[in-house]
C-alpha atoms as a PDB file:
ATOM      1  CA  UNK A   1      71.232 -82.674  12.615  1.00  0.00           C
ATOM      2  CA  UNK A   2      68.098 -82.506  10.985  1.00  0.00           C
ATOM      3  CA  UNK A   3      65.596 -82.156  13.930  1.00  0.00           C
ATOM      4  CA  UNK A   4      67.200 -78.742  14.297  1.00  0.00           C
ATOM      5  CA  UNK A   5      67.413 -77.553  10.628  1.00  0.00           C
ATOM      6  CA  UNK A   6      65.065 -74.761  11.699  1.00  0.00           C
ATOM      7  CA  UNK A   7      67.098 -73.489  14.752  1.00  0.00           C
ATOM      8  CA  UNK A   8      69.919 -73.383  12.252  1.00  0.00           C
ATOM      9  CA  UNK A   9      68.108 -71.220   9.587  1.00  0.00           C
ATOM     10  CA  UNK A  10      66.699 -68.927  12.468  1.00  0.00           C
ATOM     11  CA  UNK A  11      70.276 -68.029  13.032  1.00  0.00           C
ATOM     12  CA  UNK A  12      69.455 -67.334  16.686  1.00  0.00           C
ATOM     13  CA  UNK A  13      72.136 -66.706  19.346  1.00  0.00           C
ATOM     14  CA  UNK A  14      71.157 -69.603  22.021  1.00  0.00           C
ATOM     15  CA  UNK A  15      74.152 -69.238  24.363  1.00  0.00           C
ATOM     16  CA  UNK A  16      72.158 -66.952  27.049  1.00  0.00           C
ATOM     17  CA  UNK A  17      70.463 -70.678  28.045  1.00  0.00           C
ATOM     18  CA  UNK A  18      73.907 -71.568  29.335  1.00  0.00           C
ATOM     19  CA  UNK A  19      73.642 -68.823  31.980  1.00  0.00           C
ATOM     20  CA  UNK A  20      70.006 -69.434  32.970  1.00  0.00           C
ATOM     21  CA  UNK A  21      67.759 -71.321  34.676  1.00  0.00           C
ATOM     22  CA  UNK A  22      65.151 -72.751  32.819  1.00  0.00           C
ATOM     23  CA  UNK A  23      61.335 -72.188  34.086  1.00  0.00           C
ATOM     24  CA  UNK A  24      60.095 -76.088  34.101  1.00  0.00           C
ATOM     25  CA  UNK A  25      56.303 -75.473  32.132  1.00  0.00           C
ATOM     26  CA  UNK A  26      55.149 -78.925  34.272  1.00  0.00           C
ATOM     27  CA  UNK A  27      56.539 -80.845  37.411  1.00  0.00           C
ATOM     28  CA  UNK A  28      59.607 -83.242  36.288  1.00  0.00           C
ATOM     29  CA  UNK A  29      58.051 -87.128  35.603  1.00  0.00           C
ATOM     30  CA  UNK A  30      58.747 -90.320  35.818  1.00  0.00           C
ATOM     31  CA  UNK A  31      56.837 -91.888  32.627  1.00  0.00           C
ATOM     32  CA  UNK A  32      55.522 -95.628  32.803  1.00  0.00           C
ATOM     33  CA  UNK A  33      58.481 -96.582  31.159  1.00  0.00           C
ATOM     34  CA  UNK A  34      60.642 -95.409  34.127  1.00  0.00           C
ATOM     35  CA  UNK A  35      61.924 -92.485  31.644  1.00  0.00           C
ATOM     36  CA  UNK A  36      62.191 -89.015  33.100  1.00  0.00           C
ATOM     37  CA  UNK A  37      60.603 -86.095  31.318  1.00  0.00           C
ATOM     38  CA  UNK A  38      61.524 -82.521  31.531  1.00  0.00           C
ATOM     39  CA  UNK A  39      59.991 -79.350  29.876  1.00  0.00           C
ATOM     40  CA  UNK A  40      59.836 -75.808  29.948  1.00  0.00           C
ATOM     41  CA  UNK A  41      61.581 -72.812  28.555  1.00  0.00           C
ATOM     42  CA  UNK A  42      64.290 -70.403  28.828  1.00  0.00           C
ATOM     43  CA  UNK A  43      62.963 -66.727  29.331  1.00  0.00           C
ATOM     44  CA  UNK A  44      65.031 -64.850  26.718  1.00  0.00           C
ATOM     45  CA  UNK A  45      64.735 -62.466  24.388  1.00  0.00           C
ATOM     46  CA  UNK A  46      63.549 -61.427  21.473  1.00  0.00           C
ATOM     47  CA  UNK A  47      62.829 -65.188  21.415  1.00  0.00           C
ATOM     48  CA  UNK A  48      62.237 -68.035  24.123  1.00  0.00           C
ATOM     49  CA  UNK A  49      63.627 -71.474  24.152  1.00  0.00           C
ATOM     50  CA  UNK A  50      61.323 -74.082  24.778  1.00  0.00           C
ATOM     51  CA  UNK A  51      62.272 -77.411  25.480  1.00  0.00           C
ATOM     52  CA  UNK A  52      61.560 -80.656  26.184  1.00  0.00           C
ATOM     53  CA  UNK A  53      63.951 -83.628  27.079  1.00  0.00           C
ATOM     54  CA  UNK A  54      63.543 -87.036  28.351  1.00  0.00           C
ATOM     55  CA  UNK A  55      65.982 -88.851  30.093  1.00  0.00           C
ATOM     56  CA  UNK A  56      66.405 -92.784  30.565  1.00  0.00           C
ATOM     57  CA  UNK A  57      68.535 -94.587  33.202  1.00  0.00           C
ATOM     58  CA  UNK A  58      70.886 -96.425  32.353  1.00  0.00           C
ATOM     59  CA  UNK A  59      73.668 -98.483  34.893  1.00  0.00           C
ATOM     60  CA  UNK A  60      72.422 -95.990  37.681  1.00  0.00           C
ATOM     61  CA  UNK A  61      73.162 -92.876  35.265  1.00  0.00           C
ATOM     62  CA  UNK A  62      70.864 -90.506  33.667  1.00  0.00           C
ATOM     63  CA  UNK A  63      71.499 -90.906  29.483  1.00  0.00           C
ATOM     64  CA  UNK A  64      69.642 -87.893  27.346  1.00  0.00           C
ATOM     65  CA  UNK A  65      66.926 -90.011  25.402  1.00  0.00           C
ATOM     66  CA  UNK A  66      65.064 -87.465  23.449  1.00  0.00           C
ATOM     67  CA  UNK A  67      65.489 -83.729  23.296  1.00  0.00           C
ATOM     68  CA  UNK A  68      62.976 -81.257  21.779  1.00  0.00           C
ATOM     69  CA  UNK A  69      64.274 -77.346  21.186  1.00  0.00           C
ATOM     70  CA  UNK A  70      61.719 -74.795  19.807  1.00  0.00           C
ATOM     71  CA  UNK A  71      62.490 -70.792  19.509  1.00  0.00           C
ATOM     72  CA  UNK A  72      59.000 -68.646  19.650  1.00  0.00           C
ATOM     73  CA  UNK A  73      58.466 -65.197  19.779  1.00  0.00           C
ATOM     74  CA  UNK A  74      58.932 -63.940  23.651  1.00  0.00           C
ATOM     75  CA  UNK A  75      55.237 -62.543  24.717  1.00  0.00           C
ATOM     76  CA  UNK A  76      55.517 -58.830  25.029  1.00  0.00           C
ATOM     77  CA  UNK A  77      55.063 -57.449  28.417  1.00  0.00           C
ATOM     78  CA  UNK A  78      52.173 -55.935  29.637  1.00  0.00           C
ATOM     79  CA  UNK A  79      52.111 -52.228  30.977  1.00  0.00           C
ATOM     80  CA  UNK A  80      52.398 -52.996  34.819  1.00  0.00           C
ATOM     81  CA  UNK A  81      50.189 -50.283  37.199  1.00  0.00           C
ATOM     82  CA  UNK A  82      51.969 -48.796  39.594  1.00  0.00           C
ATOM     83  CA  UNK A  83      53.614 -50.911  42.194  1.00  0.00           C
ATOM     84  CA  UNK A  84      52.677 -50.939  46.061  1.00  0.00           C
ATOM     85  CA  UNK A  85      56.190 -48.691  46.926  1.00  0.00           C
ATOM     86  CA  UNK A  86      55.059 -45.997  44.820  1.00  0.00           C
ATOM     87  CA  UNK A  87      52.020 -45.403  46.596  1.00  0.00           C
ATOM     88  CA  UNK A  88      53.861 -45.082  49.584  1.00  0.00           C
ATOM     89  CA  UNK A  89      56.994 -42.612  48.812  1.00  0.00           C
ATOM     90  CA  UNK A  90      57.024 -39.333  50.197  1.00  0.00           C
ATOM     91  CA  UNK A  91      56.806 -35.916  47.689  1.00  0.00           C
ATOM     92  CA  UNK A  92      60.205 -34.416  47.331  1.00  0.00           C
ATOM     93  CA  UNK A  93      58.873 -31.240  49.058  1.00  0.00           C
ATOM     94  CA  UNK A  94      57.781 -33.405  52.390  1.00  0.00           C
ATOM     95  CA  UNK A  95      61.162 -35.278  52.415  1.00  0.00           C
ATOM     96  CA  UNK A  96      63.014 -31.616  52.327  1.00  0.00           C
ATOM     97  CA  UNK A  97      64.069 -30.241  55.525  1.00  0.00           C
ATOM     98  CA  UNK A  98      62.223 -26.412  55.563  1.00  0.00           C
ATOM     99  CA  UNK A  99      64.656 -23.624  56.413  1.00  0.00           C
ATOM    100  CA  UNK A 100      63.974 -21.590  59.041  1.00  0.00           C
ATOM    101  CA  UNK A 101      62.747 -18.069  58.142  1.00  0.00           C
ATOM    102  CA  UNK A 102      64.471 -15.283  59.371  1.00  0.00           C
END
């Protein structure tokens, strides 16, 4: 309960992670101590969910160890130049068949 005291006081909806996939921030590890370690973060908005968990085995099963949670700002998108398909459509008046003058 404590270790997420701040996610509670943030009063931040967190139930978009359910529906996506998380972007892993480093490859999935198997630690020295034969623990497995997972981070990254959930790509949401107006804040991200980072995350880190670590896993141990236990009788053949994977038991949750350790989990981090952190909400931070979401980085504001850069203005993106035009893409490579703009370049390439065709003006309205090209595309438009001419009529035939009479």
């Amino acid at each position: 309960g404590i270790a997420f005291t701040e996610l509670r006081e943030q009063r931040l909806d967190l139930s978009p992670v359910l529906l996506l996939v998380p972007e892993l921030s480093e490859p999935p590890m198997i630690t020295s101590d034969g623990t497995l370690r997972l981070a990254g973060v959930f790509r949401t908005t107006p804040a991200q969910v980072a995350f880190v968990t670590v896993f141990r085995p236990v009788a053949g099963i994977w038991r949750l160890e350790a989990l981090s949670v952190q909400a931070r700002p979401a980085p504001i998108a850069a203005p993106v130049g035009l893409q490579p398909w703009l370049a390439q459509t065709v003006p309205a008046e090209a595309a438009m068949p001419r009529r035939k003058s009479q």
